[in-house]
N, C-alpha and C. Protein backbone atom coordinates (compact mmCIF):
# COMPACT_ATOMS: atom_id res chain seq x y z
N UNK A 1 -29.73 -150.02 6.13
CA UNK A 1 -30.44 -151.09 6.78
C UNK A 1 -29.59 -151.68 7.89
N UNK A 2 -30.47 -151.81 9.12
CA UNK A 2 -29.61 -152.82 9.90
C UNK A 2 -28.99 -153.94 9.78
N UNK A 3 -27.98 -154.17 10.18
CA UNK A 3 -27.75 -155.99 10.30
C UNK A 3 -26.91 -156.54 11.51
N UNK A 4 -27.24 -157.52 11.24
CA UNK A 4 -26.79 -158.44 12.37
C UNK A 4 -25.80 -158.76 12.31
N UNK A 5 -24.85 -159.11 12.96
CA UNK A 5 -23.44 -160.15 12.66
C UNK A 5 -23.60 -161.01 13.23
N UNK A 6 -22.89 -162.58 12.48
CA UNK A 6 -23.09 -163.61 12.87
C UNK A 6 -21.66 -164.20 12.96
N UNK A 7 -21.13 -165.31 13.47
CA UNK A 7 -19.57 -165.42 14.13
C UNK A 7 -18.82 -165.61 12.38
N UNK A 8 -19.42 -165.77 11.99
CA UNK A 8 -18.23 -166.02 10.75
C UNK A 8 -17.62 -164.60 10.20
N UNK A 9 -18.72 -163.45 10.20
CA UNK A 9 -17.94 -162.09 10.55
C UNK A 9 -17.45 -161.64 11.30
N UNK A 10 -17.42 -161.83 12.48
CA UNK A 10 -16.67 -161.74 13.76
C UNK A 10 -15.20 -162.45 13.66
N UNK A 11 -15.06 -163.75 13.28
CA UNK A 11 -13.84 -164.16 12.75
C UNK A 11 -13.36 -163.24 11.78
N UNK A 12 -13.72 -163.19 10.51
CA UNK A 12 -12.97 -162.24 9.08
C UNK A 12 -12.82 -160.93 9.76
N UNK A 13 -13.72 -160.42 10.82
CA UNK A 13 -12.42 -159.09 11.51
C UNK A 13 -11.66 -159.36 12.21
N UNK A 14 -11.18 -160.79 13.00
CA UNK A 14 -10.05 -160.86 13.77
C UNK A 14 -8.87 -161.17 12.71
N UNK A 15 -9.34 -161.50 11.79
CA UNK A 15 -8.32 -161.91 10.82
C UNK A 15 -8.18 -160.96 9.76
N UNK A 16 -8.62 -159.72 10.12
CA UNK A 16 -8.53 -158.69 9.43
C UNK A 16 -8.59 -158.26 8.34
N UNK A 17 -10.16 -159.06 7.27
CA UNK A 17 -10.54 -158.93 6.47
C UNK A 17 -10.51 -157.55 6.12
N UNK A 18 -10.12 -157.22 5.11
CA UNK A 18 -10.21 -155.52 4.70
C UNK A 18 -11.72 -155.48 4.41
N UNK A 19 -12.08 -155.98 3.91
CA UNK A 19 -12.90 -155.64 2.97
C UNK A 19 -14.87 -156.05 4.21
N UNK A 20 -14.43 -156.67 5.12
CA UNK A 20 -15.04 -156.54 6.01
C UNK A 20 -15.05 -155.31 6.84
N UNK A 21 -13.75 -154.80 7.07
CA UNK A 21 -13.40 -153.53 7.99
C UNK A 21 -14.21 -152.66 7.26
N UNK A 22 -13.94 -152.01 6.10
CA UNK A 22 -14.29 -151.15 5.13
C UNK A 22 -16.35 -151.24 5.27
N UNK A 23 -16.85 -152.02 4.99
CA UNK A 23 -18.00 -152.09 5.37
C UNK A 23 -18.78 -151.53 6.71
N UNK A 24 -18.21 -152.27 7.70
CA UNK A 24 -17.85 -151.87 8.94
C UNK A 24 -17.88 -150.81 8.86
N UNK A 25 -17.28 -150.12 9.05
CA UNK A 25 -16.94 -148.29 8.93
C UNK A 25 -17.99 -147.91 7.92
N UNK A 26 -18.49 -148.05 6.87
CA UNK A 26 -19.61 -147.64 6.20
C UNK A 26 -20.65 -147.37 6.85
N UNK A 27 -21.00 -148.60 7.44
CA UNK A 27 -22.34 -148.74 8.25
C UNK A 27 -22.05 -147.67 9.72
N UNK A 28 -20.92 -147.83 9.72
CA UNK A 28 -20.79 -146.40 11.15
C UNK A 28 -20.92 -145.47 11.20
N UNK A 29 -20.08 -144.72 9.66
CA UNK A 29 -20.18 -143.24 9.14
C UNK A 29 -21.90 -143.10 8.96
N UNK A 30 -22.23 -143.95 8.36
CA UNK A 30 -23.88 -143.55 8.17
C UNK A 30 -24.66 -143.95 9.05
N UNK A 31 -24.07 -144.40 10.05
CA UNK A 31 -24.50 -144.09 11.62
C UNK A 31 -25.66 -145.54 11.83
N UNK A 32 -25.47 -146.41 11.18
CA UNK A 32 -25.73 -147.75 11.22
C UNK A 32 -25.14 -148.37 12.54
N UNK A 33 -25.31 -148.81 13.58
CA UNK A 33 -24.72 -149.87 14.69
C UNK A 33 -24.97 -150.56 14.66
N UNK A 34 -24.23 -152.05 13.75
CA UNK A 34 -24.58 -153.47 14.10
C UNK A 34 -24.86 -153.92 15.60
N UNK A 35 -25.35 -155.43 14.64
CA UNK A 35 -25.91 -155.94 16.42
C UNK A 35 -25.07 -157.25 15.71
N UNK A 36 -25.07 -157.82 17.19
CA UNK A 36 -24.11 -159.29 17.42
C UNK A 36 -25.15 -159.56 18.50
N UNK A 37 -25.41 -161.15 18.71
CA UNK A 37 -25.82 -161.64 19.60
C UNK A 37 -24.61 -161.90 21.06
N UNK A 38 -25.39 -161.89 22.34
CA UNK A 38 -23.72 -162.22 22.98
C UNK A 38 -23.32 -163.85 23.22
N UNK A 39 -24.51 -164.79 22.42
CA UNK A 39 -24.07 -165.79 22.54
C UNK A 39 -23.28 -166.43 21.06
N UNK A 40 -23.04 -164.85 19.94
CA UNK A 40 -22.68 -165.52 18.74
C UNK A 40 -20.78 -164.65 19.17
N UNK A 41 -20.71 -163.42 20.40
CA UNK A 41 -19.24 -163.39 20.86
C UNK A 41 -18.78 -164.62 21.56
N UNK A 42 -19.53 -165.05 22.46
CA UNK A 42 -19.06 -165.55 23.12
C UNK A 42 -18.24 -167.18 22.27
N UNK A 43 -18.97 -167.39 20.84
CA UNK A 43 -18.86 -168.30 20.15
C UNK A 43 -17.11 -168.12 19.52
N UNK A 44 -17.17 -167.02 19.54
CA UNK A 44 -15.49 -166.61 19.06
C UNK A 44 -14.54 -166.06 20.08
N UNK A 45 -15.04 -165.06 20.84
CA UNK A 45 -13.98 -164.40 22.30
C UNK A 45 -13.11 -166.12 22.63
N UNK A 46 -11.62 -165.73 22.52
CA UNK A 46 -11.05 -166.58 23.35
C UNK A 46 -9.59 -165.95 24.16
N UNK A 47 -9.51 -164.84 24.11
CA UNK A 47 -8.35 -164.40 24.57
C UNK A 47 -8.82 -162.94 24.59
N UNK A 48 -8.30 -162.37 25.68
CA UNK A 48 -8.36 -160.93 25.90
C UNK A 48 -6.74 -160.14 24.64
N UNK A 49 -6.09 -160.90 23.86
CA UNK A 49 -5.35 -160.02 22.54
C UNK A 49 -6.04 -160.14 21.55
N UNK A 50 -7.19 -160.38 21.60
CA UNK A 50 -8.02 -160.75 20.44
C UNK A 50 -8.45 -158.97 19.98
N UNK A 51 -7.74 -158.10 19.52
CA UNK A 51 -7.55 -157.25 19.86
C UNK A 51 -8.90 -156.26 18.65
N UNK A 52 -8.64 -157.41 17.13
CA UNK A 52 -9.46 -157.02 16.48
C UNK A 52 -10.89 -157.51 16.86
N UNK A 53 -10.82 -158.41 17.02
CA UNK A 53 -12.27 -158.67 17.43
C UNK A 53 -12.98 -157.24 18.21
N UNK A 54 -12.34 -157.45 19.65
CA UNK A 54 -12.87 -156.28 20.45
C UNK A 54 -12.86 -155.11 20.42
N UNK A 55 -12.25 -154.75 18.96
CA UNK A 55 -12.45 -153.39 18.62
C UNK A 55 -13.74 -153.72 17.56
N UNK A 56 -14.08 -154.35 16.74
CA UNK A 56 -15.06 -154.41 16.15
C UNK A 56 -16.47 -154.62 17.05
N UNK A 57 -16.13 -155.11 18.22
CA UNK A 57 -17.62 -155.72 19.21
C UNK A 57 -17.70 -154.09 19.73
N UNK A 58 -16.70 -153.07 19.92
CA UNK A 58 -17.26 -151.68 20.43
C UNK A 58 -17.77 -151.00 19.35
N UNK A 59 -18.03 -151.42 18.58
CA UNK A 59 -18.94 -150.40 17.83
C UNK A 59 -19.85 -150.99 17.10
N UNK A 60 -20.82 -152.46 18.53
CA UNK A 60 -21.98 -153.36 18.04
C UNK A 60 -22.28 -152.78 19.08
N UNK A 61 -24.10 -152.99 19.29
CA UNK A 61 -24.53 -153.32 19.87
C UNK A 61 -25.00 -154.88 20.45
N UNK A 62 -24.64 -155.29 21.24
CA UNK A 62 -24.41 -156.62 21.76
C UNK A 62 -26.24 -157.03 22.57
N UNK A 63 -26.85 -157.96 22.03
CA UNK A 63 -27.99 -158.14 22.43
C UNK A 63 -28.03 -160.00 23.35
N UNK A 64 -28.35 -159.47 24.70
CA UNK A 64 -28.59 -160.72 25.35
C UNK A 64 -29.48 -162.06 25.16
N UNK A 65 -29.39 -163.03 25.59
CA UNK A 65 -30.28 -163.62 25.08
C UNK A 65 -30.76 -164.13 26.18
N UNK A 66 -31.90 -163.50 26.38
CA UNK A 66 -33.16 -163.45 27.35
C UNK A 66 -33.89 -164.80 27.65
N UNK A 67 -34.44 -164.99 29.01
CA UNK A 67 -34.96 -165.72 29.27
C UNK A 67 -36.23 -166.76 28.75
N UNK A 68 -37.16 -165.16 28.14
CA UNK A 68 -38.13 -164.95 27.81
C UNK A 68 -37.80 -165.67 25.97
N UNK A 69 -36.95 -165.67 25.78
CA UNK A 69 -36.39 -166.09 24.22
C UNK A 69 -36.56 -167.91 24.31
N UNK A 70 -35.86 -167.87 25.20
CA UNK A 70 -35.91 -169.57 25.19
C UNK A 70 -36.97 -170.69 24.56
N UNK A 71 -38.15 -170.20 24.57
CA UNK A 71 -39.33 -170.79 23.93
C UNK A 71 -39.20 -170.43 22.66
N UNK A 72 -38.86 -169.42 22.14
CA UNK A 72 -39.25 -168.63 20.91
C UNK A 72 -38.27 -169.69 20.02
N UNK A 73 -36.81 -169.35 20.46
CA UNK A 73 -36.18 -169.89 20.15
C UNK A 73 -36.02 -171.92 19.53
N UNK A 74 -36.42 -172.39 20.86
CA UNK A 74 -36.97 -174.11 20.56
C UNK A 74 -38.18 -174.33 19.31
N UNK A 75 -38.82 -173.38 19.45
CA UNK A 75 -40.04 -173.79 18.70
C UNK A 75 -39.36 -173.47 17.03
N UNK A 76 -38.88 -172.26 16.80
CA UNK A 76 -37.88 -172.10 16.00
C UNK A 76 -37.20 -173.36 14.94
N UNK A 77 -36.43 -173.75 16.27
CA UNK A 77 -35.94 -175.20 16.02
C UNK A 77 -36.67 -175.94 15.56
N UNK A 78 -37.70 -176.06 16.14
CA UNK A 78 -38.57 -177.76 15.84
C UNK A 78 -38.63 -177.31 14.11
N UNK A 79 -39.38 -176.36 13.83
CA UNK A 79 -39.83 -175.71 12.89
C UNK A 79 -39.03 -176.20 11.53
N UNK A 80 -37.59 -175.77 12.26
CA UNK A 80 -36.71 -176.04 11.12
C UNK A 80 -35.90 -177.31 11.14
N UNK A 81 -36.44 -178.27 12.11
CA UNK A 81 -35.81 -179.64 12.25
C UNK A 81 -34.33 -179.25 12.16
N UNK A 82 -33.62 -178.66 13.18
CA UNK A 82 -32.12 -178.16 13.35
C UNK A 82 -32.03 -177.60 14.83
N UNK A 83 -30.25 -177.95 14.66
CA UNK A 83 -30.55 -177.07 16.92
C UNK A 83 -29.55 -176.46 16.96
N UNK A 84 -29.67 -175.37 15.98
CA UNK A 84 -27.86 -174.50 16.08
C UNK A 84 -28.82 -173.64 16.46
N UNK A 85 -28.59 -173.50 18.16
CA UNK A 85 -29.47 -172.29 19.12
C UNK A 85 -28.80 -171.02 18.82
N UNK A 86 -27.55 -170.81 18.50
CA UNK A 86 -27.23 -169.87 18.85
C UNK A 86 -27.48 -169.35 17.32
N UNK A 87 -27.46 -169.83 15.86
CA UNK A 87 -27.72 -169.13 15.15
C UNK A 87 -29.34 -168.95 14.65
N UNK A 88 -30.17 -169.71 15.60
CA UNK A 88 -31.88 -169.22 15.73
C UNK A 88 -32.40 -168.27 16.26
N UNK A 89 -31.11 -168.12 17.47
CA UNK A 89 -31.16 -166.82 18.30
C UNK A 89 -30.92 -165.54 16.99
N UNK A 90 -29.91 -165.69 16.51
CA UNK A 90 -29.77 -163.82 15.57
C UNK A 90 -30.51 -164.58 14.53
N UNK A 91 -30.98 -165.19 14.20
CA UNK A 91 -32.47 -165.15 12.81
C UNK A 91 -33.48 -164.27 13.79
N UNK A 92 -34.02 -165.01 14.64
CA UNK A 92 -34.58 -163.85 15.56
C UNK A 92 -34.98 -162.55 15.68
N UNK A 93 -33.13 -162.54 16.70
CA UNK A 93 -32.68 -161.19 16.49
C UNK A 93 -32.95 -160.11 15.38
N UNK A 94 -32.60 -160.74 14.12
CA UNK A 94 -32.60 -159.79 12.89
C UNK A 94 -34.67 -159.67 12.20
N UNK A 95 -34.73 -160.83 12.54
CA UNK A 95 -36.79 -160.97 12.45
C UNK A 95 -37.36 -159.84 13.44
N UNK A 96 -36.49 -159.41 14.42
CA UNK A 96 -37.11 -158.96 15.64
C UNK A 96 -36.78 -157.18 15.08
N UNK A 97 -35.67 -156.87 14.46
CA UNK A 97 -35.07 -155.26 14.28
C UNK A 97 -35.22 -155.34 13.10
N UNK A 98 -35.82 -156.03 12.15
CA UNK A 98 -35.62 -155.81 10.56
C UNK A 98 -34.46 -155.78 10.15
N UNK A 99 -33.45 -156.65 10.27
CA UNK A 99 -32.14 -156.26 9.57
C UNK A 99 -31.86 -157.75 8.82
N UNK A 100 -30.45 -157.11 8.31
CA UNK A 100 -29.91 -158.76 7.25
C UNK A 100 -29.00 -158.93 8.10
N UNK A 101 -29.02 -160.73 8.12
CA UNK A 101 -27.85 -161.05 8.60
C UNK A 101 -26.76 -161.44 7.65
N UNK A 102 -25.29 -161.14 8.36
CA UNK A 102 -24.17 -161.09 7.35
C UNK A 102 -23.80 -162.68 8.29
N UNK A 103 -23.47 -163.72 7.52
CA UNK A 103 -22.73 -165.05 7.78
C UNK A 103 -22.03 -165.24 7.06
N UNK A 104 -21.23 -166.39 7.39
CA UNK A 104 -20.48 -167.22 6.32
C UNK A 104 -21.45 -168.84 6.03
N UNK A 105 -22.25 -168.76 7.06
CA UNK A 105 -22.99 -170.04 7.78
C UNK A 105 -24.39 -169.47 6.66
N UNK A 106 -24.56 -169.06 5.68
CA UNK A 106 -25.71 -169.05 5.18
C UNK A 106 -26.61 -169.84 4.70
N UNK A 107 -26.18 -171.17 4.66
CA UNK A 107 -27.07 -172.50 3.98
C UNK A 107 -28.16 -172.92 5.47
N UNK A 108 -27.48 -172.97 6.29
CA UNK A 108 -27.89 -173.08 7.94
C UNK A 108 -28.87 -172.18 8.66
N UNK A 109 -28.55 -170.96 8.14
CA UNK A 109 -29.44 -169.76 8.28
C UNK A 109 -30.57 -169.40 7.78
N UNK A 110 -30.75 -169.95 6.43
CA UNK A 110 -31.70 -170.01 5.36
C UNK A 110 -32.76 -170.73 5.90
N UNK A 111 -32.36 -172.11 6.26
CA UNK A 111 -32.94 -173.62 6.58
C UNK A 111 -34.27 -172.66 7.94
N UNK A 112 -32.61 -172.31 8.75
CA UNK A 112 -34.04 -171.43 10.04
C UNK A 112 -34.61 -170.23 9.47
N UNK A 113 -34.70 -169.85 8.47
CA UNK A 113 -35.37 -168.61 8.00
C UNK A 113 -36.65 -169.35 7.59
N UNK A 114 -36.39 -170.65 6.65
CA UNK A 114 -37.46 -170.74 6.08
C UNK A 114 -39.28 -170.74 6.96
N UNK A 115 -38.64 -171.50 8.48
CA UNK A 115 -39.69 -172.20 9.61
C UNK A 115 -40.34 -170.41 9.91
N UNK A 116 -39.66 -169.39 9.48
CA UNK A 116 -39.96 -168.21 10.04
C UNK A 116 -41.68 -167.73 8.95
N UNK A 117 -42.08 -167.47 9.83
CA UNK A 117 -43.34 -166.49 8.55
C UNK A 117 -43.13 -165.07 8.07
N UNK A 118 -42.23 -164.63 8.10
CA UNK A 118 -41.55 -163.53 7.54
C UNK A 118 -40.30 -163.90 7.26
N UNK A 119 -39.62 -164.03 5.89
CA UNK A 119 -38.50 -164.11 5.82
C UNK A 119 -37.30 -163.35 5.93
N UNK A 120 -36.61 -163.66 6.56
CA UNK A 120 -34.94 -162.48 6.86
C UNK A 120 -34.04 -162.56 5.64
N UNK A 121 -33.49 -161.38 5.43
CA UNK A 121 -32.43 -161.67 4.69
C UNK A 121 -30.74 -162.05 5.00
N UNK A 122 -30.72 -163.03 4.50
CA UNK A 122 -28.95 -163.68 4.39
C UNK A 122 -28.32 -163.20 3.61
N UNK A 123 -27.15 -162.57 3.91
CA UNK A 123 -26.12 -162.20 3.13
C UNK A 123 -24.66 -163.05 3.43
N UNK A 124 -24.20 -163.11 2.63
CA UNK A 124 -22.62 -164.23 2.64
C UNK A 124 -21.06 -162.83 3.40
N UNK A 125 -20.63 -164.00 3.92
CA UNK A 125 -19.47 -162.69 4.14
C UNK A 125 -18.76 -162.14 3.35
């Protein structure tokens, strides 16, 4: 199954969670390519030695967040009386490709899942 990454996995590979890596590579060998939003890198990128990070972001697919999203997104919000845009954006995202999202932020994620009429799945990091 697909999934999404959300910044709290993006952190546990700069900090070189094993047990994140190991997954990682699972989903590669079986030819799985996560997705990351680029407004959930941009939430962690702070240095070009960030060395793990940017080896883990080359083997995502990195999805923009479109113009055309902006509505989708607010209404989202209202929905779930909350304004963490950037993690309404990959509920979305993952509503949009069928996948689970992996967080550490899962209580937050849930909240915007619920406003959704199809529910996504949350997984913890």
């Amino acid at each position: 199954m697909t999934v999404v990454y959300d910044a709290g996995l993006l952190i546990a590979a700069q900090r070189n969670d094993r047990d994140v890596w190991a997954a990682h590579r699972v989903r590669l060998e079986a030819g799985i390519v996560p997705i990351t939003t680029a407004p959930v890198a941009a939430q962690v990128i702070r240095s070009p030695r960030q060395v793990q990070l940017r080896r883990l972001l080359r083997g995502c697919d990195i999805v923009a967040f479109e113009p055309d999203q902006a509505e989708r997104v607010g209404s989202l919000l209202a929905g779930a009386k909350t304004s963490d845009v950037v993690g309404a954006h990959v509920v979305l995202t993952a509503a949009k490709t069928g996948s689970v999202v992996i967080t550490s932020d899962v209580e937050d994620l849930e909240q915007l899942c619920k406003a959704l009429s199809r529910p996504v799945p949350i997984r913890r990091v």
